[in-house]
C-alpha atoms as a PDB file:
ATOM      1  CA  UNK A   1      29.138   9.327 -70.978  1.00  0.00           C
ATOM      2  CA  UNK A   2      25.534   9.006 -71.066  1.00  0.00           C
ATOM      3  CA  UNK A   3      25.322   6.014 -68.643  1.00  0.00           C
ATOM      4  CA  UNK A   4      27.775   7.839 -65.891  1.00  0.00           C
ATOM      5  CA  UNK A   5      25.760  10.840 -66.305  1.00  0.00           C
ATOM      6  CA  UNK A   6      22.541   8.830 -65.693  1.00  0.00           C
ATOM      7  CA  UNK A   7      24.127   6.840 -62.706  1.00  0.00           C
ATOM      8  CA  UNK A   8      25.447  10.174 -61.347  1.00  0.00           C
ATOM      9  CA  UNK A   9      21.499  11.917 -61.291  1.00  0.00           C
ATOM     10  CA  UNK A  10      20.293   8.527 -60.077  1.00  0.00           C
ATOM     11  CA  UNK A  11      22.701   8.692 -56.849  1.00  0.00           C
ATOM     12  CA  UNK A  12      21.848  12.307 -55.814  1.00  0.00           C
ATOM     13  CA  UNK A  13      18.129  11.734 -55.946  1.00  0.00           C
ATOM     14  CA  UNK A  14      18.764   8.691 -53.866  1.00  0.00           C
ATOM     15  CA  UNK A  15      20.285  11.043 -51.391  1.00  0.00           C
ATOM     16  CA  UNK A  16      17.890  13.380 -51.567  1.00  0.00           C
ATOM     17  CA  UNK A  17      15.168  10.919 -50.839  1.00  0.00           C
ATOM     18  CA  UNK A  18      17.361   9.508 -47.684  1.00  0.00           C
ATOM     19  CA  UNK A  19      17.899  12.979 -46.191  1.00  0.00           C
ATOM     20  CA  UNK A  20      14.261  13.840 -46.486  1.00  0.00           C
ATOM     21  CA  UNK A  21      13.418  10.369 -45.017  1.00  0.00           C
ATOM     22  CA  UNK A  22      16.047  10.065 -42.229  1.00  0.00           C
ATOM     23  CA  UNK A  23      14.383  10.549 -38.704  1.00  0.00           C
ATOM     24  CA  UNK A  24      17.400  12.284 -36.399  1.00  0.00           C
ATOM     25  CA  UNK A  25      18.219  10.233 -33.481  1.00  0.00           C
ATOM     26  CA  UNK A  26      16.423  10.325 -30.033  1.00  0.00           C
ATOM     27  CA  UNK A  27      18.902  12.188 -27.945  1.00  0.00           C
ATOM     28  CA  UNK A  28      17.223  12.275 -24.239  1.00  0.00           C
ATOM     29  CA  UNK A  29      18.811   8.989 -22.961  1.00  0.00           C
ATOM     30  CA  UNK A  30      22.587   9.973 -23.669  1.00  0.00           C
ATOM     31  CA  UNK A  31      24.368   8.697 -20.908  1.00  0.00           C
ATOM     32  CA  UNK A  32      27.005  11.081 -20.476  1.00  0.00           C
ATOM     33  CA  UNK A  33      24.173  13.606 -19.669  1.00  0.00           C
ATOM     34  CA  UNK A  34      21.864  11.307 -17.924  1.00  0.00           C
ATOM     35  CA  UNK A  35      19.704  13.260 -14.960  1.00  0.00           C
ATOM     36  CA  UNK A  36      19.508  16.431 -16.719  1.00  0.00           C
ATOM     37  CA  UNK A  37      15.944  18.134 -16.813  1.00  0.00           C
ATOM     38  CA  UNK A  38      17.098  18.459 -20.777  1.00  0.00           C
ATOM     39  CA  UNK A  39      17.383  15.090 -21.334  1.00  0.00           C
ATOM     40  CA  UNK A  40      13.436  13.873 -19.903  1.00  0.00           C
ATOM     41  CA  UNK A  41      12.269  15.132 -23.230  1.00  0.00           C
ATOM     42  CA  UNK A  42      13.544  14.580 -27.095  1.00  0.00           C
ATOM     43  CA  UNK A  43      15.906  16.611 -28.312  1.00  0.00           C
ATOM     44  CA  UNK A  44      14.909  19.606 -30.677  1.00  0.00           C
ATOM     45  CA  UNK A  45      13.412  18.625 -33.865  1.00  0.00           C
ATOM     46  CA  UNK A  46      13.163  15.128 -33.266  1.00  0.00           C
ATOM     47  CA  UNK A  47      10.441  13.497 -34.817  1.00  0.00           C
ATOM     48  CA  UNK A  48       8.682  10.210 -32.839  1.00  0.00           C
ATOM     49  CA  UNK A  49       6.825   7.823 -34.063  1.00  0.00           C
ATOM     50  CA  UNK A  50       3.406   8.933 -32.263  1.00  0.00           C
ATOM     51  CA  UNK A  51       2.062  11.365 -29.478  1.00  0.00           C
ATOM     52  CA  UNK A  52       1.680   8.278 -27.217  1.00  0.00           C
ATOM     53  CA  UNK A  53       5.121   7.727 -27.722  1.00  0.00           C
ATOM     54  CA  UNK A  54       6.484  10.685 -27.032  1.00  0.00           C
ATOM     55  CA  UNK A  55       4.658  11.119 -23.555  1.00  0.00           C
ATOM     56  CA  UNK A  56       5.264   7.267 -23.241  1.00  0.00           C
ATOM     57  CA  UNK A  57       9.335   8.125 -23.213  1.00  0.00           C
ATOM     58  CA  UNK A  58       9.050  11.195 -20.801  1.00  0.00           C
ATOM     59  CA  UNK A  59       6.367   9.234 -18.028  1.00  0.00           C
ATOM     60  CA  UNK A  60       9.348   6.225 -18.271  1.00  0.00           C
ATOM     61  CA  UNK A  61      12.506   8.561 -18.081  1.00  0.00           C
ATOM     62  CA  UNK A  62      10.749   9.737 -15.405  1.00  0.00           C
ATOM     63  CA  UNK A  63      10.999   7.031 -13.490  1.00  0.00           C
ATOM     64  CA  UNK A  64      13.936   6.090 -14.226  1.00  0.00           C
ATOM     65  CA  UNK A  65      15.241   9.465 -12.929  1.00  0.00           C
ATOM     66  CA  UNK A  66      12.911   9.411  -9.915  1.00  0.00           C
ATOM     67  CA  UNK A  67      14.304   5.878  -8.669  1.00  0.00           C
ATOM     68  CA  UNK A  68      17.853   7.489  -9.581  1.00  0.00           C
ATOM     69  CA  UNK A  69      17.081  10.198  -7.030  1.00  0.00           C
ATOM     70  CA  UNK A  70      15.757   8.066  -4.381  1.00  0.00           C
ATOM     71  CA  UNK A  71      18.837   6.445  -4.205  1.00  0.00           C
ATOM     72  CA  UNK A  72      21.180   8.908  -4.235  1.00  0.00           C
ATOM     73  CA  UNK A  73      19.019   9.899  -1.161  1.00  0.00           C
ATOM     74  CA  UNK A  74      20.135   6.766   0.284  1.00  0.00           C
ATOM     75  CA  UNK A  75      16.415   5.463  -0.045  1.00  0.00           C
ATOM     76  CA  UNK A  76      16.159   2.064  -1.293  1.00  0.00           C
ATOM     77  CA  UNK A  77      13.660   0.873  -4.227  1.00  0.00           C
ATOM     78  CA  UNK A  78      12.692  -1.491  -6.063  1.00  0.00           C
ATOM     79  CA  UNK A  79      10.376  -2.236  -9.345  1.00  0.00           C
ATOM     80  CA  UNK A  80       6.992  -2.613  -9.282  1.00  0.00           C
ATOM     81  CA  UNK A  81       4.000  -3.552 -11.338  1.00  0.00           C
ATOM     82  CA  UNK A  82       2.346  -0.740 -13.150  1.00  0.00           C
ATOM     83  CA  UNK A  83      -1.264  -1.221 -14.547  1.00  0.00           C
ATOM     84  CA  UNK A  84      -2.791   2.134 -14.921  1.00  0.00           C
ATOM     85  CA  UNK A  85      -7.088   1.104 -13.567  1.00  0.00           C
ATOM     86  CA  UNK A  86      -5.858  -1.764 -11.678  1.00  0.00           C
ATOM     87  CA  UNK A  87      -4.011  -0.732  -8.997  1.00  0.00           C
ATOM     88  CA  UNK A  88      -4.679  -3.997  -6.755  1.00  0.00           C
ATOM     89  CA  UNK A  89      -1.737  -5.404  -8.738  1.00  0.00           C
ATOM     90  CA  UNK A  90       1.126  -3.793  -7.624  1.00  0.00           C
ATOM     91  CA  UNK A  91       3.385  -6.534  -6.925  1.00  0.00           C
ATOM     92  CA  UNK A  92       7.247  -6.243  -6.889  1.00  0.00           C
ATOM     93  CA  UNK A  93       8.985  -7.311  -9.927  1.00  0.00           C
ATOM     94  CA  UNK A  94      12.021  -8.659  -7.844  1.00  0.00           C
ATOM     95  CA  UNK A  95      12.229 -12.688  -6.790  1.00  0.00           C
ATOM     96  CA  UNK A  96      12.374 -11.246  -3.209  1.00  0.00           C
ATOM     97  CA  UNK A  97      10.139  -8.259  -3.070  1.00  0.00           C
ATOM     98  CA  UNK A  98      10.828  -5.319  -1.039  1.00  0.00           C
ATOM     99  CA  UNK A  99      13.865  -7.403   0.248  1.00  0.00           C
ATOM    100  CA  UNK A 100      15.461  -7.166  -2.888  1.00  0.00           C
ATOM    101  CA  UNK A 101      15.557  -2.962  -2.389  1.00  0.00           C
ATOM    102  CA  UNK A 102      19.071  -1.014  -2.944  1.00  0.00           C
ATOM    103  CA  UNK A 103      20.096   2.100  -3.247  1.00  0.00           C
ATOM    104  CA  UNK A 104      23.259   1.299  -5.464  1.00  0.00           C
ATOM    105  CA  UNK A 105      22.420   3.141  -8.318  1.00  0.00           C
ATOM    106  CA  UNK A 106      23.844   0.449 -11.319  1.00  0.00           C
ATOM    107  CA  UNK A 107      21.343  -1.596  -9.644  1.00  0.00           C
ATOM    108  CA  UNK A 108      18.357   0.750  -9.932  1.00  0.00           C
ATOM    109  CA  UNK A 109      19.234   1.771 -13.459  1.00  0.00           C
ATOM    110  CA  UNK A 110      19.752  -1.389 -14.663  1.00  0.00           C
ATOM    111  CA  UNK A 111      16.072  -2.238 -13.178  1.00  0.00           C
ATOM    112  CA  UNK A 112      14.364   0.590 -14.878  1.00  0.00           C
ATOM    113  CA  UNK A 113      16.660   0.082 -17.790  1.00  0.00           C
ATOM    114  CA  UNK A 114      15.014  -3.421 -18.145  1.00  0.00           C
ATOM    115  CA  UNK A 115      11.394  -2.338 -16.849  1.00  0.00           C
ATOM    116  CA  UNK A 116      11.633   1.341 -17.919  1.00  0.00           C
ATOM    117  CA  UNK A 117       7.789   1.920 -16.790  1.00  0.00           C
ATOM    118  CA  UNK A 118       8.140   0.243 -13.632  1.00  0.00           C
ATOM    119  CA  UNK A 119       6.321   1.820 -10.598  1.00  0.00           C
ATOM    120  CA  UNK A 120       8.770   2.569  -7.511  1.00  0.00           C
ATOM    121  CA  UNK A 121       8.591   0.613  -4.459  1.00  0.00           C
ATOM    122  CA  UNK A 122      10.103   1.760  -1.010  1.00  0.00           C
ATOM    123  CA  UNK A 123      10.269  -0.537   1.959  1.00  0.00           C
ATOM    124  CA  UNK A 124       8.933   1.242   4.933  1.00  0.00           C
ATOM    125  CA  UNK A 125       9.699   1.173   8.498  1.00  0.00           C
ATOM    126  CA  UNK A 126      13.937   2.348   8.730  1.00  0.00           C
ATOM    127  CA  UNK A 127      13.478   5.534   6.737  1.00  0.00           C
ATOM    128  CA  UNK A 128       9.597   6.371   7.668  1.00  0.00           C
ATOM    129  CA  UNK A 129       5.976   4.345   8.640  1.00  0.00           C
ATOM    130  CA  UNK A 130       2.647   5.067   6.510  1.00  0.00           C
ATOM    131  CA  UNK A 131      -0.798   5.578   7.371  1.00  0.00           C
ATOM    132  CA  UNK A 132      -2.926   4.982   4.180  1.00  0.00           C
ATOM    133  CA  UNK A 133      -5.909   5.888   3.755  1.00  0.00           C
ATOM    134  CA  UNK A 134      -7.672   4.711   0.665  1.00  0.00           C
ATOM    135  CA  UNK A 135     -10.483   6.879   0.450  1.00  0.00           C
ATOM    136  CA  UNK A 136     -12.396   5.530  -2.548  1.00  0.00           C
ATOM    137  CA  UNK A 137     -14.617   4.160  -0.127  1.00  0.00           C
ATOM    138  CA  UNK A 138     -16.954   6.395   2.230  1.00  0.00           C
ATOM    139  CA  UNK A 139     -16.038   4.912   5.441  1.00  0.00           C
ATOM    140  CA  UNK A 140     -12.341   6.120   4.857  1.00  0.00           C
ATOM    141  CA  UNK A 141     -13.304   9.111   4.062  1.00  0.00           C
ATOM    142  CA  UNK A 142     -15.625   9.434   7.360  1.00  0.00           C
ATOM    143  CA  UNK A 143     -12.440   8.577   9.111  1.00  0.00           C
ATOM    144  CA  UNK A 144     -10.692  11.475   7.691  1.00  0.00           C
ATOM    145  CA  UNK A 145     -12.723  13.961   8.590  1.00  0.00           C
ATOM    146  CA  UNK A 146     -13.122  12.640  11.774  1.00  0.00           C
ATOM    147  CA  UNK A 147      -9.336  12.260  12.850  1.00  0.00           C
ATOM    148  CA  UNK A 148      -8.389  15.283  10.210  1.00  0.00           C
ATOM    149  CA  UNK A 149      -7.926  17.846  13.405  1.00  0.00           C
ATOM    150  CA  UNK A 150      -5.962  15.232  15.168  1.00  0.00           C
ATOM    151  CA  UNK A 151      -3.586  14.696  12.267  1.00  0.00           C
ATOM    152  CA  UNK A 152       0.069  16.461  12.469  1.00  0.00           C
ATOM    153  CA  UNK A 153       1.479  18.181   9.619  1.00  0.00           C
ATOM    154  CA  UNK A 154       3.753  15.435   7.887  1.00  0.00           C
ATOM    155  CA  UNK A 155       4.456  14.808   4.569  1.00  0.00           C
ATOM    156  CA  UNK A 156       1.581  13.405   2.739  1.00  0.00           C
ATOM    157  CA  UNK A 157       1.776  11.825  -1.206  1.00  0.00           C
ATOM    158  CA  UNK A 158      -1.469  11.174  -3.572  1.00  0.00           C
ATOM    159  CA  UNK A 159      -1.956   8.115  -4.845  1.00  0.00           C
ATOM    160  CA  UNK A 160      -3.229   6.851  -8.050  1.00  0.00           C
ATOM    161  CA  UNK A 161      -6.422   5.725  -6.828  1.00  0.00           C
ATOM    162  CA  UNK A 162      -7.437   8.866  -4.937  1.00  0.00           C
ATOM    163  CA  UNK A 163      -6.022   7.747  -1.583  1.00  0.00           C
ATOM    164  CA  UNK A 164      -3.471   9.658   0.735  1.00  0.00           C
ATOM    165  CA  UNK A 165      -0.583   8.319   2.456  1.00  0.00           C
ATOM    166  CA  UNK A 166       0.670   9.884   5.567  1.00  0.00           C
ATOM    167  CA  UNK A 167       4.322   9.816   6.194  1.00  0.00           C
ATOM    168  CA  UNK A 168       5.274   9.553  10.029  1.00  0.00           C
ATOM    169  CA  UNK A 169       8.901   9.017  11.400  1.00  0.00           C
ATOM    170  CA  UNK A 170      10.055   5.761  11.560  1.00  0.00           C
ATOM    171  CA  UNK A 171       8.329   4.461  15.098  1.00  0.00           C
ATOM    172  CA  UNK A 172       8.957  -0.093  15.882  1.00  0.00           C
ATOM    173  CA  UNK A 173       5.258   0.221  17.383  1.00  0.00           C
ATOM    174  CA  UNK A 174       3.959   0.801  13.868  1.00  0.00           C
ATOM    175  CA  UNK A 175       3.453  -2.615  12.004  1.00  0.00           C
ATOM    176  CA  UNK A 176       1.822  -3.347   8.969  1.00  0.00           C
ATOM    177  CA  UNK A 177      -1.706  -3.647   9.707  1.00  0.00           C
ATOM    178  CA  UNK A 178      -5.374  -3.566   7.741  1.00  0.00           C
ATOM    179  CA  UNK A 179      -7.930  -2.029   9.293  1.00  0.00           C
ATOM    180  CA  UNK A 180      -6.587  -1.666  12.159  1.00  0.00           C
ATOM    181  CA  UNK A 181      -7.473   1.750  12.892  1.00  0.00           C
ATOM    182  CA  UNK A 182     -10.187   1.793  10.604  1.00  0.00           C
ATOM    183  CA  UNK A 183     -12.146   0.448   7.363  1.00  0.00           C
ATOM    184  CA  UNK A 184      -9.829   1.051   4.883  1.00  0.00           C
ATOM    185  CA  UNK A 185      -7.465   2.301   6.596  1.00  0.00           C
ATOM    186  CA  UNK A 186      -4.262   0.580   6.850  1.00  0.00           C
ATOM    187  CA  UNK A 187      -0.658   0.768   8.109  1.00  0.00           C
ATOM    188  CA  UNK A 188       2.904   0.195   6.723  1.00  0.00           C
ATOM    189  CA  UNK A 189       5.788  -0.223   9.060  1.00  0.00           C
ATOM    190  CA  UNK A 190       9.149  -2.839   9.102  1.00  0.00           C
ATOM    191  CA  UNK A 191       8.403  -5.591   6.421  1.00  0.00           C
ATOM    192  CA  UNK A 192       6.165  -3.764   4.446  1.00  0.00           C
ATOM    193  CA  UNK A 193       6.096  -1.165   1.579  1.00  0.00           C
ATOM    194  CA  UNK A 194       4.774   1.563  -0.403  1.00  0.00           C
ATOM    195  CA  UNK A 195       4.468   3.024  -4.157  1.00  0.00           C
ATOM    196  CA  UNK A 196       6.467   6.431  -4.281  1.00  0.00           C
ATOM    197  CA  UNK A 197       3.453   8.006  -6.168  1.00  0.00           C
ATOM    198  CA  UNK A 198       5.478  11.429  -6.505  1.00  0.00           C
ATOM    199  CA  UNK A 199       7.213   9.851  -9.853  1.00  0.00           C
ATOM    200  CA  UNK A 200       3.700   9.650 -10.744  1.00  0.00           C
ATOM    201  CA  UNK A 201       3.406  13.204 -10.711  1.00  0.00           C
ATOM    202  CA  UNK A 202       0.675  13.271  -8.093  1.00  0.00           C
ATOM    203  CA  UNK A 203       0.785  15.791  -5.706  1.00  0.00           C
ATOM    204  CA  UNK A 204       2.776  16.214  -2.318  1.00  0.00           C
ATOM    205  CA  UNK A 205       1.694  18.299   0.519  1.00  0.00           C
ATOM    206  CA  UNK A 206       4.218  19.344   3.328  1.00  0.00           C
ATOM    207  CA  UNK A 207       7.268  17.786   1.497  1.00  0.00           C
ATOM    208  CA  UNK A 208      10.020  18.893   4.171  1.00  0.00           C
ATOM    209  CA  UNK A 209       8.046  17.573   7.436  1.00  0.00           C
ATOM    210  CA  UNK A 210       8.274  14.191   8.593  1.00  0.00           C
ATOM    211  CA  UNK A 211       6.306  14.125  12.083  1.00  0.00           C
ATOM    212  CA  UNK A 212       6.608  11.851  14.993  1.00  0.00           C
ATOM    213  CA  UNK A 213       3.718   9.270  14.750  1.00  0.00           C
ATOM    214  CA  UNK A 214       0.466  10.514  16.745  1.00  0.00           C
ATOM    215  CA  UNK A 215       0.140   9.023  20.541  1.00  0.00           C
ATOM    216  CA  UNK A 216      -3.472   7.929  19.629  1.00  0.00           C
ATOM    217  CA  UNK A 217      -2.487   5.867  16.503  1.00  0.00           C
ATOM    218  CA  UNK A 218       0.135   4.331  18.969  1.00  0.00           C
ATOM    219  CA  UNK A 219      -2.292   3.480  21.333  1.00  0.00           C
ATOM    220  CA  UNK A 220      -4.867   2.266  18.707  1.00  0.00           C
ATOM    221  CA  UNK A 221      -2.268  -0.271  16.868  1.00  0.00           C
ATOM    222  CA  UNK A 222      -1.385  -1.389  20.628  1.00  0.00           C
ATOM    223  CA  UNK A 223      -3.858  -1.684  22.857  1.00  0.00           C
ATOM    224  CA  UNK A 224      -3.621  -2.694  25.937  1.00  0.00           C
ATOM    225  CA  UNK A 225      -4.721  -6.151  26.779  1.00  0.00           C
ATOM    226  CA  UNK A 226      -7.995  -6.014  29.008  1.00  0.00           C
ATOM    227  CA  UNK A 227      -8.359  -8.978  31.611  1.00  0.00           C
ATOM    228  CA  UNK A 228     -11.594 -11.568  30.555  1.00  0.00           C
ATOM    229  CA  UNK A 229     -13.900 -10.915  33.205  1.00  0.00           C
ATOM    230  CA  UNK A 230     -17.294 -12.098  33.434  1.00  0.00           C
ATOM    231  CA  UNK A 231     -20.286 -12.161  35.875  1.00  0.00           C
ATOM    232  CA  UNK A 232     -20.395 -16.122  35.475  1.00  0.00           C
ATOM    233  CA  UNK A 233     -21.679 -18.107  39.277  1.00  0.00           C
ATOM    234  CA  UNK A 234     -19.221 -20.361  40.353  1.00  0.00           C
ATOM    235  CA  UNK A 235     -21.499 -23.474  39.483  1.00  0.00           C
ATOM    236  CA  UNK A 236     -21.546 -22.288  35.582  1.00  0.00           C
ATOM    237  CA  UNK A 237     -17.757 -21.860  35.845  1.00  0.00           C
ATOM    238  CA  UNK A 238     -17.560 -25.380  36.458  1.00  0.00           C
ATOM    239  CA  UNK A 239     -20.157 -26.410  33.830  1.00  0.00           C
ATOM    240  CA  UNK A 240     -18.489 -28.251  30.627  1.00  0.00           C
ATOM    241  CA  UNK A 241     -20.619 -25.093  28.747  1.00  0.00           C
ATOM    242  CA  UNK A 242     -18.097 -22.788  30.536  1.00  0.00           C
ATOM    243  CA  UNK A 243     -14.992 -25.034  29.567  1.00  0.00           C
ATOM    244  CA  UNK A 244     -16.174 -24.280  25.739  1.00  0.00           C
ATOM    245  CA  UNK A 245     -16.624 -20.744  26.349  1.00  0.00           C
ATOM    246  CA  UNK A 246     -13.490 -20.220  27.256  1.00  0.00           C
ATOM    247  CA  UNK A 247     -12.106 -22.764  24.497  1.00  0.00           C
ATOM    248  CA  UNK A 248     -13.853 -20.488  22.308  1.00  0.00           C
ATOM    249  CA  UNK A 249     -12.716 -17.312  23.508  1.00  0.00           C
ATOM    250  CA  UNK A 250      -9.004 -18.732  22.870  1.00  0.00           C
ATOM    251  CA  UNK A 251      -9.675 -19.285  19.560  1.00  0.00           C
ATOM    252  CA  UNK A 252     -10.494 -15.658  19.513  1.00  0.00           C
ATOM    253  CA  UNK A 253      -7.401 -14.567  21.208  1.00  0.00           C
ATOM    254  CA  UNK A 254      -4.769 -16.060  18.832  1.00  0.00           C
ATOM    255  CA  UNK A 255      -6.256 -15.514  15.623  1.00  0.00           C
ATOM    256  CA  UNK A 256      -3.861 -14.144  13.113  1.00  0.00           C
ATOM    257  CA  UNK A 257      -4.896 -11.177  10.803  1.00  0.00           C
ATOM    258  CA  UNK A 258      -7.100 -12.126   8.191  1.00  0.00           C
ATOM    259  CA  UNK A 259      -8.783 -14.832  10.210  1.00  0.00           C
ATOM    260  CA  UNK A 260     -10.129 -12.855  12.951  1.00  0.00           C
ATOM    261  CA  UNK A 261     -13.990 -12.197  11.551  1.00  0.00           C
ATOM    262  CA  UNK A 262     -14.331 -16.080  11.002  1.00  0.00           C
ATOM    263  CA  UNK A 263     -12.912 -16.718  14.172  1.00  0.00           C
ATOM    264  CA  UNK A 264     -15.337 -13.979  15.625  1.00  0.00           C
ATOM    265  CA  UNK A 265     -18.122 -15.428  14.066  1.00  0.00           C
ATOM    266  CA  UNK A 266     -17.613 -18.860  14.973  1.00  0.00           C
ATOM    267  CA  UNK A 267     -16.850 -17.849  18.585  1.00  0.00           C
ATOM    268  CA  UNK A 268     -20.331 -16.065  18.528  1.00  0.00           C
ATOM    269  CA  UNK A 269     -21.628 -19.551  17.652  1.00  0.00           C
ATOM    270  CA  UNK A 270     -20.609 -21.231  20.352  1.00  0.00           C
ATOM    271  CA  UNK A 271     -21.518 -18.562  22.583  1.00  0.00           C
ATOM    272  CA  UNK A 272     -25.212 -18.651  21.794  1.00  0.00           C
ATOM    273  CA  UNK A 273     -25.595 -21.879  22.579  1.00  0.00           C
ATOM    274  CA  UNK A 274     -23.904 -21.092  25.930  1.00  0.00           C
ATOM    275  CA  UNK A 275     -26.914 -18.446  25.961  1.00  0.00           C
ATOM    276  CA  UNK A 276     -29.292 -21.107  24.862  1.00  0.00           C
ATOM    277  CA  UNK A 277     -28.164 -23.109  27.652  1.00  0.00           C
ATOM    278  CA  UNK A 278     -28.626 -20.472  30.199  1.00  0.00           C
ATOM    279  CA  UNK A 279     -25.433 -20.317  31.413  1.00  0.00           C
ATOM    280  CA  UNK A 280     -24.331 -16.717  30.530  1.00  0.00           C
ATOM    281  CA  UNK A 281     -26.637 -14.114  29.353  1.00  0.00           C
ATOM    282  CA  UNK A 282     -26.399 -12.648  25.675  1.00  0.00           C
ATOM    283  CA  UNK A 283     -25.419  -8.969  27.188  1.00  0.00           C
ATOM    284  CA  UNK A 284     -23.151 -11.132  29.103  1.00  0.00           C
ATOM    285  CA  UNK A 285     -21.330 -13.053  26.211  1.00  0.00           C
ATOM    286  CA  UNK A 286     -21.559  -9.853  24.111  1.00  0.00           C
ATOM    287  CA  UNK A 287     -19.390  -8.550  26.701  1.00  0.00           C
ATOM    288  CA  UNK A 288     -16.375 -11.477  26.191  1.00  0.00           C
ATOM    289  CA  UNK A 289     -16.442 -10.652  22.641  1.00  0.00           C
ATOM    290  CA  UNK A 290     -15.760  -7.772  22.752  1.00  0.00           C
ATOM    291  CA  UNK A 291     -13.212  -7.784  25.225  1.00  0.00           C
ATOM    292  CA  UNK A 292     -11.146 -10.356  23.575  1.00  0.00           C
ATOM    293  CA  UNK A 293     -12.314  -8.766  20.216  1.00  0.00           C
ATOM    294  CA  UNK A 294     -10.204  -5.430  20.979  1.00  0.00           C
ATOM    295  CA  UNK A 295      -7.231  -7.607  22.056  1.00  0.00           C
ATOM    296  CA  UNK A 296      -7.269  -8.916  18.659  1.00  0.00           C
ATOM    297  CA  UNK A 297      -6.948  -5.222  16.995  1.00  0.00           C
ATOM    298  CA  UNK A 298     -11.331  -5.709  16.113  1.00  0.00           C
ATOM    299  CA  UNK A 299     -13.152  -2.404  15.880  1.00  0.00           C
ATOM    300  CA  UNK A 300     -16.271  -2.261  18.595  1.00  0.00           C
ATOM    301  CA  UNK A 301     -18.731  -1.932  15.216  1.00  0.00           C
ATOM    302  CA  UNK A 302     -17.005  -5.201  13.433  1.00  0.00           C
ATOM    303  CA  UNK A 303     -17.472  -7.194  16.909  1.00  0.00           C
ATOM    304  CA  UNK A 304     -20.946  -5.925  17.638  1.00  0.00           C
ATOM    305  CA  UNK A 305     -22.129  -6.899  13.648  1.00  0.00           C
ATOM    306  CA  UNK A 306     -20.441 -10.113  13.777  1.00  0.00           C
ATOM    307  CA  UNK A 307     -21.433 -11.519  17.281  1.00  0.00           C
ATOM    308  CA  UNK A 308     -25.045 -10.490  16.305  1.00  0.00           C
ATOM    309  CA  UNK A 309     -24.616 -12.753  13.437  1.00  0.00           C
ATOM    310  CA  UNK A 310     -22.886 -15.364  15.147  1.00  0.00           C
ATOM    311  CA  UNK A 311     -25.368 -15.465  18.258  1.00  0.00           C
ATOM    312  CA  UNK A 312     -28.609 -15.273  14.930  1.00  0.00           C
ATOM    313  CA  UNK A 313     -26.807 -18.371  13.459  1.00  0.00           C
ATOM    314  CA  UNK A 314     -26.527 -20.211  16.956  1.00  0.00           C
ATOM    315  CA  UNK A 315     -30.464 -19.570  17.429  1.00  0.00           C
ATOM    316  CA  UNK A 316     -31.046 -21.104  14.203  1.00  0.00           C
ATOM    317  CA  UNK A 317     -29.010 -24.248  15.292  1.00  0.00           C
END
């Protein structure tokens, strides 16, 4: 009798010592109520692990809800990187990129099922284009204020790194472009894409307006192709210096986006020692530059600061 007695105390303190122990289940991912505003935090009188944890859970659900919207919305996403302080490295986490974007929703919750704090990428250019303008850097920010008055109301999103990104109607003139309008100030149309930094919490200003892309950004992104004229005699034009002029000029014209400041440069080269040569005068070759510079989608300050350095390096030679 003793020894059943003893085994009998032995098993209720053991199930004392279980209850008191015994964390209750997280409850905020239950299925069956999945997309409630209830179930983005842990149920009442759960206990987590840590702090971190607990805000760790509600930034992912978050996500996970956000990219669950999206597509209901008929907006397609797709995963991306997230490195909070290096937002450079935002690459998708699909083989195919932005390509790879749906808006079937067992997709997108399987995605942030298996990447829970994945960052949400939308392709742009069908549903809307993007100016961005990152304005960590005081050039971007002098564009700004400059254009600010010339800016429509539209629907504009935070990002992470201080930036804004202005959301325009969808408009086929609108490519993806860097620069283009300005330092640091870039463009997202078909083939490219954006982070939605709303499931980010940042803010968003004029969230029901979606206005019709600005004439002068059209006009900026296309501009119209000016004929190469020049003041050169008719003996110069025959002159093999005039032949690699306009050899260089062509190298100018078809350079691709991210080669068009060495191509500039080198162009400015061969220019000066055109100049050198006396066939064409430096106000005169400064002129070629620059018209075949705009073609190219060059600001007039990028052309001006790299033909002076091209046509500084040809003296040298």
């Amino acid at each position: 009798m003793d020894r059943a007695k003893a085994s009998s105390a032995f098993s209720r303190r053991q199930r004392a010592r279980d209850r008191r122990h015994h964390h209750q289940p997280y409850t905020g991912g239950r299925q069956e109520n999945a997309g409630s505003e209830r179930d983005l935090v842990p149920a009442k009188n759960t206990r987590c692990m840590t702090d971190i944890t607990d805000r760790a859970v509600g930034r992912n659900r978050s996500f996970w809800a956000e990219a669950l919207e999206l597509a209901r919305r008929g907006i397609p996403v797709f995963p991306c990187i997230n490195r909070p302080g290096q937002d450079d490295d935002k690459r998708p986490l699909t083989p195919n990129g932005f390509k790879d974007a749906t808006a079937t929703a067992d997709v997108v919750h399987e995605w942030w099922t298996r990447w829970p704090n994945a960052l949400i990428g939308v392709p742009t250019g069908e549903k809307f284009v993007v100016v961005d303008v990152d304005l960590q850097h005081e050039d971007a920010q002098q564009w700004l204020a400059d254009n600010r008055p010339r800016l429509p109301l539209t629907r504009t999103h935070s990002t992470r790194s201080g930036g804004k990104h202005y959301l325009f109607a969808p408009n086929d003139k609108v490519k993806c472009s860097a620069g283009k309008l300005g330092p640091h100030v870039d463009t997202r149309g078909g083939g490219g894409y954006v982070i939605w930094w709303p499931a980010c919490g940042l803010e968003v200003l004029h969230r029901g307006v979606l206005a019709p892309v600005p004439e002068w950004i059209i006009e900026a992104l296309n501009p119209k192709v000016v004929p190469i004229t020049t003041r050169i005699s008719a003996t110069a034009y025959r002159s093999s210096s005039t032949a690699a002029i306009r050899g260089a000029l062509r190298v100018l014209a078809q350079a691709r986006e991210g080669e068009r400041n060495h191509c500039l440069f080198w162009a400015a080269c061969r220019l000066s020692e055109a100049v050198r040569a006396g066939t064409i005068t430096e106000a005169e070759a400064t002129d070629l530059l620059l018209s075949v510079g705009r073609q190219v989608g060059l600001l007039d300050r990028e052309i001006y600061r790299t033909a002076h350095s091209g046509f500084q390096e040809g003296i040298r030679g």
